[in-house]
Protein backbone atom coordinates (compact mmCIF):
# COMPACT_ATOMS: atom_id res chain seq x y z
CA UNK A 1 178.81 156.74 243.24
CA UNK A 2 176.22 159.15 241.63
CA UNK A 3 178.86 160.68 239.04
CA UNK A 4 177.85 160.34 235.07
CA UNK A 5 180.08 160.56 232.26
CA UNK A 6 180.39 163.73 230.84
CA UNK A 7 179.70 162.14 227.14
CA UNK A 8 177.13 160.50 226.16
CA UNK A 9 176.52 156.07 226.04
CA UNK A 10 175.54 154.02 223.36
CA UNK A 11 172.81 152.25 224.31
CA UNK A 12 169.95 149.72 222.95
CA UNK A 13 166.54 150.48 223.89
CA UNK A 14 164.15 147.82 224.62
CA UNK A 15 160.68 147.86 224.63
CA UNK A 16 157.66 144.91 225.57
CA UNK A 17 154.32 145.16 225.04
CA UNK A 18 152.48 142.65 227.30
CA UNK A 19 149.35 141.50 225.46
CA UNK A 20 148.15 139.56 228.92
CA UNK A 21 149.16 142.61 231.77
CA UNK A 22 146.68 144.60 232.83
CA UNK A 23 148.93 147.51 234.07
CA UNK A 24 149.11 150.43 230.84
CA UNK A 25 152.80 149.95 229.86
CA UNK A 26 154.63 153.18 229.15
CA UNK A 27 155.07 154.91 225.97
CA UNK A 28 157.93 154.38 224.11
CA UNK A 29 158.34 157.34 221.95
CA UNK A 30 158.14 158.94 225.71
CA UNK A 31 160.89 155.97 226.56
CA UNK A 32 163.35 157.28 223.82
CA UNK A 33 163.18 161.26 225.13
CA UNK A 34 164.07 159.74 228.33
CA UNK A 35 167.05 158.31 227.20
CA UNK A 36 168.02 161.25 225.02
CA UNK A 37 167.68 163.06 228.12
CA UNK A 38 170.42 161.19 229.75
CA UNK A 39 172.58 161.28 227.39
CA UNK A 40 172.68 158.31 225.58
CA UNK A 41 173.35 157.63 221.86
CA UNK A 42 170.89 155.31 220.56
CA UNK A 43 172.25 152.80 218.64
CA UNK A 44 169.05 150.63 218.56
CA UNK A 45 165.51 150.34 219.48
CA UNK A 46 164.22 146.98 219.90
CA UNK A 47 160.29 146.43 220.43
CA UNK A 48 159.31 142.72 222.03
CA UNK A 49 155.90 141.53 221.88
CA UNK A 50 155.53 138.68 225.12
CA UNK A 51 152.27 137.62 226.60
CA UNK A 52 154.00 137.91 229.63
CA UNK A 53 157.19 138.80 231.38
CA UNK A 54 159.94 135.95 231.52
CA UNK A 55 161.06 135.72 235.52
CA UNK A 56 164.70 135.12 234.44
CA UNK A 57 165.52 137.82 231.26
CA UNK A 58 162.09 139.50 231.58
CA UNK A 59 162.46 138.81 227.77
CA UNK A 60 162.76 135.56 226.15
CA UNK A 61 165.35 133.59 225.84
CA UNK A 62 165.64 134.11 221.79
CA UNK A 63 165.53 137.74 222.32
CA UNK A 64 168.31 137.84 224.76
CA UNK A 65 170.62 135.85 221.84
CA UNK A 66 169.57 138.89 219.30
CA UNK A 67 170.36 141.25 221.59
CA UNK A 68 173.38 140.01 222.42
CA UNK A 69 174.53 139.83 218.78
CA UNK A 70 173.50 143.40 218.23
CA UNK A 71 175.60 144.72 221.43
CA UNK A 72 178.30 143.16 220.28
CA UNK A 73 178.24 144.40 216.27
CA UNK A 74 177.21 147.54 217.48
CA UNK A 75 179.89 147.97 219.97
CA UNK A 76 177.18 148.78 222.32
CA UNK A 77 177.96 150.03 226.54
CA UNK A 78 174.40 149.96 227.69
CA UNK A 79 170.85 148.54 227.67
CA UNK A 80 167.89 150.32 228.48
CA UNK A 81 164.80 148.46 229.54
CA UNK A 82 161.42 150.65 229.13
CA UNK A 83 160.24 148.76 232.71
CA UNK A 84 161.59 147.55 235.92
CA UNK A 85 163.64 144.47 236.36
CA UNK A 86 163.79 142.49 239.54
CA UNK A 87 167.21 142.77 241.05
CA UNK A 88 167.66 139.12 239.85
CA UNK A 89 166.34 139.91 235.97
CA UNK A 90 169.32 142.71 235.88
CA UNK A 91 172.12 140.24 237.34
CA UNK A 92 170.71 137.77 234.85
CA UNK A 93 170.87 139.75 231.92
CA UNK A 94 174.01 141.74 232.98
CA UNK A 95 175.99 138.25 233.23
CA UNK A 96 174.67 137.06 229.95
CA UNK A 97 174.89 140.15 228.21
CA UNK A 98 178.36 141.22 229.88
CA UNK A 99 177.18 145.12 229.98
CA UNK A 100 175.45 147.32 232.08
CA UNK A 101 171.60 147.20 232.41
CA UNK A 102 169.31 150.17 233.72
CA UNK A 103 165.40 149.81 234.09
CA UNK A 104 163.12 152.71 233.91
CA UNK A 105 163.52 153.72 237.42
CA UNK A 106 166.97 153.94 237.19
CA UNK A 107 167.29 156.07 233.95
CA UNK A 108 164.38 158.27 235.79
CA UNK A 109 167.06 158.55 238.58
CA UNK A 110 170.02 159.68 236.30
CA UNK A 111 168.21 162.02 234.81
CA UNK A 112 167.42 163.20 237.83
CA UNK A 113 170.51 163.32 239.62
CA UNK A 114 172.34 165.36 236.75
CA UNK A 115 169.58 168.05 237.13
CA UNK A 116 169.30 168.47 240.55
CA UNK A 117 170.62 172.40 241.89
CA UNK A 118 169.62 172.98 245.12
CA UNK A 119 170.84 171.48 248.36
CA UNK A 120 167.38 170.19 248.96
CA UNK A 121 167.19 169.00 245.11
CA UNK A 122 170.55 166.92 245.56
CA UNK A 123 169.85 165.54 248.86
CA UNK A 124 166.38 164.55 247.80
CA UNK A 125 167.90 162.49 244.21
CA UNK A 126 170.57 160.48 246.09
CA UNK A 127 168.03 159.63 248.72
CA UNK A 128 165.96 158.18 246.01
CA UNK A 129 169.19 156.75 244.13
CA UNK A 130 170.20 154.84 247.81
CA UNK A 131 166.70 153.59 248.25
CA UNK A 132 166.93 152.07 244.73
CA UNK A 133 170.46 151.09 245.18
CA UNK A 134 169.76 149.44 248.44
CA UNK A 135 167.59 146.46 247.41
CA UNK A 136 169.95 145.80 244.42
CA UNK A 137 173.16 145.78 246.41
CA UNK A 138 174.13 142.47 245.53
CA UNK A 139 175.07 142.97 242.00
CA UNK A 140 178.62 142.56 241.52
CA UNK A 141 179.43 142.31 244.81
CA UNK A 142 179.75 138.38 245.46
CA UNK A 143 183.04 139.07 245.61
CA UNK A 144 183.20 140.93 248.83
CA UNK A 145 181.03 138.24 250.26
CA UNK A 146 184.09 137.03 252.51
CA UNK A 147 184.12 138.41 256.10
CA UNK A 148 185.89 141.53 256.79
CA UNK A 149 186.39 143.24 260.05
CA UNK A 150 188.41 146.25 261.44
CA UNK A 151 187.71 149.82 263.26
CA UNK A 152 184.32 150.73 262.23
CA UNK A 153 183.09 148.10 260.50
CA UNK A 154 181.08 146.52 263.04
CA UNK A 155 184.09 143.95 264.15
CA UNK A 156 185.44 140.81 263.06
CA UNK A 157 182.28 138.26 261.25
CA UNK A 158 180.67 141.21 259.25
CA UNK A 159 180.67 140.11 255.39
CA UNK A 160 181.44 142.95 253.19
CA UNK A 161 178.74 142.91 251.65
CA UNK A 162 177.03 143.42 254.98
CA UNK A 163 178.95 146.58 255.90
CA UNK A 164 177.80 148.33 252.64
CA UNK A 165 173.91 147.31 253.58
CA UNK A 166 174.91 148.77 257.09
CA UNK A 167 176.80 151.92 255.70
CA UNK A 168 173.36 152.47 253.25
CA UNK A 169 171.67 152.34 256.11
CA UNK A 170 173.38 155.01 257.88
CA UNK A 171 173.28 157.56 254.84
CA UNK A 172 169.88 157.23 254.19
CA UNK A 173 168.68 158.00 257.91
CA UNK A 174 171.18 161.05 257.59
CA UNK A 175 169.51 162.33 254.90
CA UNK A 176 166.28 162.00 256.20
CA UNK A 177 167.27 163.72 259.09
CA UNK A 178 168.43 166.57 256.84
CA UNK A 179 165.24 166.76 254.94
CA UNK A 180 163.17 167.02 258.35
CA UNK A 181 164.98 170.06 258.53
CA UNK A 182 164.27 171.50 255.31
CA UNK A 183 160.76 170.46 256.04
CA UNK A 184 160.79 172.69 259.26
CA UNK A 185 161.69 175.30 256.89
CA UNK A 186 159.03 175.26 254.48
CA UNK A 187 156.50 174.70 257.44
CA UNK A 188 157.61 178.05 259.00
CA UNK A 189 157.57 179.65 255.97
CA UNK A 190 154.13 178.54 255.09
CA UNK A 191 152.92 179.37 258.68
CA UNK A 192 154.23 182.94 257.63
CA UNK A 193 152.04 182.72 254.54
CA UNK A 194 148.84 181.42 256.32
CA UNK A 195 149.60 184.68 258.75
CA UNK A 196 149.72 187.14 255.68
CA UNK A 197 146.52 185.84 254.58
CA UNK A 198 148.33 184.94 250.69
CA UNK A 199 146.50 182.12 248.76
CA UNK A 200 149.33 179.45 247.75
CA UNK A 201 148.33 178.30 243.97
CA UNK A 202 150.60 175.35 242.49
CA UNK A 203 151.55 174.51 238.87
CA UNK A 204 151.38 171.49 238.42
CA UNK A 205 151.44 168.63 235.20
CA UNK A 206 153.21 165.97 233.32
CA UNK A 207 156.63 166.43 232.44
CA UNK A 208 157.31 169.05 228.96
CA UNK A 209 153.61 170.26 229.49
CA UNK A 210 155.11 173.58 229.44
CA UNK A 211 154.63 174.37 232.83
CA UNK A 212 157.49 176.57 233.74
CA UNK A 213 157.20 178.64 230.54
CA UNK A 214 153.47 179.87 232.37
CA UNK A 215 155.09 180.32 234.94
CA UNK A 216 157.57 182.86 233.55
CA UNK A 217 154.72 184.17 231.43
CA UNK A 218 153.21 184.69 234.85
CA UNK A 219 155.63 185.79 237.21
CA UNK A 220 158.33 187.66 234.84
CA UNK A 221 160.80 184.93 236.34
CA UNK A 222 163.41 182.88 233.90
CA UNK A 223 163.26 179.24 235.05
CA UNK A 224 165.19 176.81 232.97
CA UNK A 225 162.82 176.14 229.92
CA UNK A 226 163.75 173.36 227.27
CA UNK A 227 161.91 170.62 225.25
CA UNK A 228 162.70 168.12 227.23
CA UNK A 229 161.63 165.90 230.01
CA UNK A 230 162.23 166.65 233.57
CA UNK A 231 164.00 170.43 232.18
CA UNK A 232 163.01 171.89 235.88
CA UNK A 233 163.52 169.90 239.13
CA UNK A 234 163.82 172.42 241.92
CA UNK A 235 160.73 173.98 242.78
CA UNK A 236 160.66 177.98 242.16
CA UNK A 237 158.02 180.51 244.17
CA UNK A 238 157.15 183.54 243.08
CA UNK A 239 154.14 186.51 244.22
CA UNK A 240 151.86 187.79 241.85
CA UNK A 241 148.79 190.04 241.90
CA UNK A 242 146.08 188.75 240.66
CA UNK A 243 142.52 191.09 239.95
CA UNK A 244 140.46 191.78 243.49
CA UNK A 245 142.31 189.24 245.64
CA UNK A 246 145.91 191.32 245.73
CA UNK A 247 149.15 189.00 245.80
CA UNK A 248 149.14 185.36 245.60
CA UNK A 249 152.10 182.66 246.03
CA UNK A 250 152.54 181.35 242.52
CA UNK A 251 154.65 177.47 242.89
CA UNK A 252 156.32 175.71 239.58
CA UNK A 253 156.95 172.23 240.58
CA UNK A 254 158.62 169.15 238.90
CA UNK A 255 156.71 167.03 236.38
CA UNK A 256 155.01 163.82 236.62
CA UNK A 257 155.44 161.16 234.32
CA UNK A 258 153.57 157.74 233.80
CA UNK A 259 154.81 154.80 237.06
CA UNK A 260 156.88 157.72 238.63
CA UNK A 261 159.02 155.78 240.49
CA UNK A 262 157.74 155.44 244.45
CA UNK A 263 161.52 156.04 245.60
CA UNK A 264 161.10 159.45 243.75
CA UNK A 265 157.61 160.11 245.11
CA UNK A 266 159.10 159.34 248.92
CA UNK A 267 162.30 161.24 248.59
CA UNK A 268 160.42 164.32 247.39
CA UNK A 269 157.31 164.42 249.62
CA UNK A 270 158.79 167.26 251.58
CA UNK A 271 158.62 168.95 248.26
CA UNK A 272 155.29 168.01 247.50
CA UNK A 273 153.75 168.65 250.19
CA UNK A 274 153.76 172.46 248.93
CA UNK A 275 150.97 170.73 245.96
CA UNK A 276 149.29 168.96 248.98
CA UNK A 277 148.76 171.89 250.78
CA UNK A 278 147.99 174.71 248.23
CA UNK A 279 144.78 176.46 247.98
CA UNK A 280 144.38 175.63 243.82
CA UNK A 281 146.34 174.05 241.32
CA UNK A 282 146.69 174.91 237.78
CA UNK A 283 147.22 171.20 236.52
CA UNK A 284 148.81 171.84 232.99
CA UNK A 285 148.39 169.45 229.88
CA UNK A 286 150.08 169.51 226.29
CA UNK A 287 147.24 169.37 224.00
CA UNK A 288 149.14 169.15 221.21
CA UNK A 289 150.01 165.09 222.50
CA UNK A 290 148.44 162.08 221.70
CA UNK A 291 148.47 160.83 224.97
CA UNK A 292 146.58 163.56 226.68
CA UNK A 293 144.33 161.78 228.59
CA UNK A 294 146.85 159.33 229.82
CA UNK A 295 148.97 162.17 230.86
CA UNK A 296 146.10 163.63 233.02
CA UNK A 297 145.32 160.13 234.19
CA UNK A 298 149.51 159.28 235.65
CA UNK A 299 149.52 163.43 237.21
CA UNK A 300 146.07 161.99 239.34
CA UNK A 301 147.37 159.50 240.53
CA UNK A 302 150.52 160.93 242.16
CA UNK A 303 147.92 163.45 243.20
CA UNK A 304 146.32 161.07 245.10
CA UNK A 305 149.57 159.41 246.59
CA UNK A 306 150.66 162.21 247.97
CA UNK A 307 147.07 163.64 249.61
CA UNK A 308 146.36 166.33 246.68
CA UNK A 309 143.54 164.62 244.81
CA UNK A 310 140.81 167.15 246.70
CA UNK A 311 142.46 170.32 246.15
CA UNK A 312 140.76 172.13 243.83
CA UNK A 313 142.07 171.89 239.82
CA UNK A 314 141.90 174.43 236.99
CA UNK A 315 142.57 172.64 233.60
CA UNK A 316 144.79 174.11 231.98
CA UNK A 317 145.40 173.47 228.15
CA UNK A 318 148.42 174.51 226.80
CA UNK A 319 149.72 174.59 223.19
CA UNK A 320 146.39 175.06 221.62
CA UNK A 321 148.48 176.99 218.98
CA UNK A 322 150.08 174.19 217.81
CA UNK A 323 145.90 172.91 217.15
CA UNK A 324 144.24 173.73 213.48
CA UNK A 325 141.72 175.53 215.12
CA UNK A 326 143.69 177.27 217.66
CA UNK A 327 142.25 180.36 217.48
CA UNK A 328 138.38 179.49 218.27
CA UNK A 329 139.28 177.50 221.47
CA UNK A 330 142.63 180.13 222.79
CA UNK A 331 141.05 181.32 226.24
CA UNK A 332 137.54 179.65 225.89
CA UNK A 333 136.48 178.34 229.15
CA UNK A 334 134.86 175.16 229.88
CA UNK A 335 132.77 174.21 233.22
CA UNK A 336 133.39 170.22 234.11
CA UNK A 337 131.48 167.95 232.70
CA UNK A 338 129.36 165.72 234.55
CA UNK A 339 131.11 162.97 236.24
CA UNK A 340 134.55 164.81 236.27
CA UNK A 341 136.71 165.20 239.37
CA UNK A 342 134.97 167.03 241.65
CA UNK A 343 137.29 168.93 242.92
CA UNK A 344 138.50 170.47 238.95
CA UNK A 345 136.77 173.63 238.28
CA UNK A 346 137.19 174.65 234.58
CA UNK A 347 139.26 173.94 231.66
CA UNK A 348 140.52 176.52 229.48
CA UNK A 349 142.85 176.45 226.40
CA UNK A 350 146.14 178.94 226.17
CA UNK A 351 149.14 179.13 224.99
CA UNK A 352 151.70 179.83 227.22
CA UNK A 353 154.49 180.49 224.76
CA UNK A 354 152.85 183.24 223.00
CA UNK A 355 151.28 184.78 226.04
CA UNK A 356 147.36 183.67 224.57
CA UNK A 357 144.71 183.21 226.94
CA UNK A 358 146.96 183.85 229.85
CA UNK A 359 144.70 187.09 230.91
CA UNK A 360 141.37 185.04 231.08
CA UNK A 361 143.33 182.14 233.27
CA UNK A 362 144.72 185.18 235.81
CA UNK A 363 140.74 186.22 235.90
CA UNK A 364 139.59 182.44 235.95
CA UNK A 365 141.82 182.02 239.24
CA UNK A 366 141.22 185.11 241.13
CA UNK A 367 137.23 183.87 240.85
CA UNK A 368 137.70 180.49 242.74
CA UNK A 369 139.95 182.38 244.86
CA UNK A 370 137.24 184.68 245.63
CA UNK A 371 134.44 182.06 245.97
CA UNK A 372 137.36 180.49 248.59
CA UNK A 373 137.25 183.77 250.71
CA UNK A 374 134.76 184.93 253.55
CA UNK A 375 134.35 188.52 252.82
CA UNK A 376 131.77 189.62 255.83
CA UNK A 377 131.27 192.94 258.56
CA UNK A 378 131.37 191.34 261.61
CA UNK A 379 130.27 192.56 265.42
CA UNK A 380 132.82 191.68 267.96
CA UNK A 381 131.76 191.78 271.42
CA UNK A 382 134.50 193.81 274.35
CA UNK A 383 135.00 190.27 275.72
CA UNK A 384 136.44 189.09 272.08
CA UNK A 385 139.39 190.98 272.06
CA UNK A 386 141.66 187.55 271.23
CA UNK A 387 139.57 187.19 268.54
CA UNK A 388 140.05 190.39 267.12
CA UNK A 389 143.97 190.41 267.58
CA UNK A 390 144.14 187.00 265.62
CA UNK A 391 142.14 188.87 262.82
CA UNK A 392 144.67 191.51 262.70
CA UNK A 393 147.70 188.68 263.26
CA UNK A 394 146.02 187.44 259.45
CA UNK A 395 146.08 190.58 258.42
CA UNK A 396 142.39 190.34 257.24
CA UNK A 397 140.95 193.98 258.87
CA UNK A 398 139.61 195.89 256.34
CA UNK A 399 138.07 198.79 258.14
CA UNK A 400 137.30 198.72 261.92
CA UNK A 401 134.48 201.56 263.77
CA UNK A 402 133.47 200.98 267.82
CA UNK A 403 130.01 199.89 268.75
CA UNK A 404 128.49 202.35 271.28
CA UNK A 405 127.20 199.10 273.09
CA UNK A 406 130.79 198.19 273.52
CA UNK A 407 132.74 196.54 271.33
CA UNK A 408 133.92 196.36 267.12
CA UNK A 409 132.17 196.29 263.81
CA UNK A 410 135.13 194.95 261.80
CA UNK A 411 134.83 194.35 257.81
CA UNK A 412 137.10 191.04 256.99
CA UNK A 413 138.40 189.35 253.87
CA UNK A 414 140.13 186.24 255.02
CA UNK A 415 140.26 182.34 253.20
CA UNK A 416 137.03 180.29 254.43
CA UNK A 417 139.51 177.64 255.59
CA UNK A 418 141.07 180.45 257.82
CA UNK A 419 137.84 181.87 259.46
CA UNK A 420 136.70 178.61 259.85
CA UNK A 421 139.95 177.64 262.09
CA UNK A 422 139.68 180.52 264.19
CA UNK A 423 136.09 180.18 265.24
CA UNK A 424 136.85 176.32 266.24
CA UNK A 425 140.31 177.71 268.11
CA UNK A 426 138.96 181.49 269.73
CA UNK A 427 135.20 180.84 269.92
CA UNK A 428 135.08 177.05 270.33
């Protein structure tokens, strides 16, 4: 079901810009390295100009005629919409067109499912492809509308079409269940983390913002790196040291991209929860695009779907080589403005390719990560000895001498967030 041809599909892009939608309608030079990302051989890009969107074609009915006349001088397989169809507004255009249709979400999906490694990667993209499949089941299926029974299928009156739905069904809680389990993973391993006392810092962006190439600048590792959108899918982890706070947990994570698909978003929340609950994140952004600020706008929002939008951000802004005056801003730092996120601390210009600026971001981190930590000599008490085993259990004893009252005087270096835990849980 999820297999792609090995070669590549012509295909005609299509394109509407709504003058009376309020929603900000993708890009469509970011459109066409979606497609080339697939796979597909562009044969023609066609840009529509509606006030709105037409409930049967989603285009007019003129346009549909051209279009039609160009799939069939161009010998074309496949049309690309730059949006998402209705169920309806695909059978619709699939019948009149007599080829296949794909919307946004499910090109995002393709892509997707031929770069997926991991178990977990896999499991997540066909969750996401069954979700989308599910509400559009009924295309080019009326034909198994008759009733169908037999061992299995629910017994004689079931529909066909019904058994599929049911079948769906049945996969998708499956792979739920097998993502719970991953989940369980991650949560003991991040238990383990929260034990060692290691600051978690993700990396984090839209998609080609160059955010696995710092993080093989960073870490030494060799990620997948290529110009191209959605190049890595599976999370990576790595530990580095950074100046006066000792090893940290260093996350690359997939990119963002403008109206990420919610299916994707759902199916990868397990995944994403790593962002949610990190200590920083270094939110990455190609400076060298025109569409900057839109970029940072779409990696917000799924920041906010998925319970990240207060953990704290450093700016990051990569490929200031590729600006004139690259070399006054490489590795200048810039407090927030006034009426920025709250939660971003600093922006600061680097270029991750050629290793510039990368120094004064590793020094730029380990300070929030030291304002973040409760660094304190404490005097324990002979009846706190629970408390002082958890200290240890976190690993956060620097240097411990008895009290000839009774008792510890114990230096600590621990995360605020942790001491503030273990006073609610050992001292109330």
């Amino acid at each position: 079901m999820f297999e792609r041809p090995k070669s590549g599909e012509r295909a005609v892009l299509v394109h509407v810009d709504f003058r009376k939608v309020v929603e900000a309608t993708p890009h469509f030079q970011e459109f066409q390295e979606l497609a080339k990302a697939a796979g597909a051989e562009v044969a023609l890009s066609m840009e529509v100009v509606r006030e709105r969107p037409d409930p049967k074609f989603f285009i007019g009915t003129g346009k549909v005629e051209e279009l039609n006349e160009a799939i069939k001088n161009l010998k074309v397989e496949l049309v690309l919409f730059n949006h998402d169809l209705s169920p309806s507004q695909e059978r619709n255009l699939e019948k009149e067109l007599k080829c296949r249709v794909v919307s946004r979400t499910g090109l995002i999906l393709d892509i997707f499912a031929s770069r997926a490694r991991t178990f977990e990667g896999k499991l997540q993209v066909e969750l996401a492809q069954l979700q989308h499949l599910s509400t559009r089941l009924i295309r080019g299926w009326t034909h198994l509308e008759r009733q169908k029974g037999g061992i299995g299928l629910k017994g004689p009156g079931e529909t066909q079409l019904e058994t599929d739905r049911r079948l769906l069904r049945n996969r998708i809680q499956m792979i739920r269940q097998r993502l719970g389990q991953v989940q369980l993973q991650r949560q003991q391993n991040r238990r383990a983390r929260v034990k060692q006392a290691i600051p978690t810092v993700a990396i984090v962006g839209y998609t080609n913002a160059g955010k696995s190439t710092l993080f093989n600048q960073l870490t030494g590792a060799d990620v997948f790196i290529a110009n191209q959108v959605f190049a890595t899918l599976d999370p990576t982890a790595r530990t580095i040291t950074l100046p006066g706070i000792g090893p940290i947990m260093l996350v690359d994570t997939v990119g963002f991209i403008q109206n990420l698909p919610h299916t994707l978003v759902d199916a990868f929340r397990a995944t994403l929860e790593e962002t949610a609950l990190a200590d920083l994140l270094i939110h990455v952004v190609d400076v060298s695009s025109e569409h900057q600020e839109d970029n940072i706008k779409a990696v917000n929002q799924v920041l906010n779907e998925i319970g990240a939008n207060e953990v704290p951000q450093i700016l990051v802004l990569n490929k200031a080589d590729l600006l004139v005056n690259s070399k006054s801003v490489i590795g200048l730092v810039k407090e927030k403005s006034e009426g920025e996120n709250i939660s971003q601390l600093a922006r600061i210009w680097i270029s991750a390719v050629k290793k510039q600026g990368l120094e004064k971001l590793k020094n730029l981190m380990a300070t929030y990560l030291n304002e973040d930590m409760f660094v304190a000599e404490i005097d324990l008490a002979p009846n706190e000895g629970a408390f002082r085993a958890a200290l240890y259990d976190l690993k956060a004893v620097k240097t411990e001498t008895d009290l000839e009252k009774g008792g510890w005087k114990i230096a600590v270096r621990l995360t605020k967030t942790q001491w503030q835990k273990l006073n609610r849980e050992k001292r109330g």
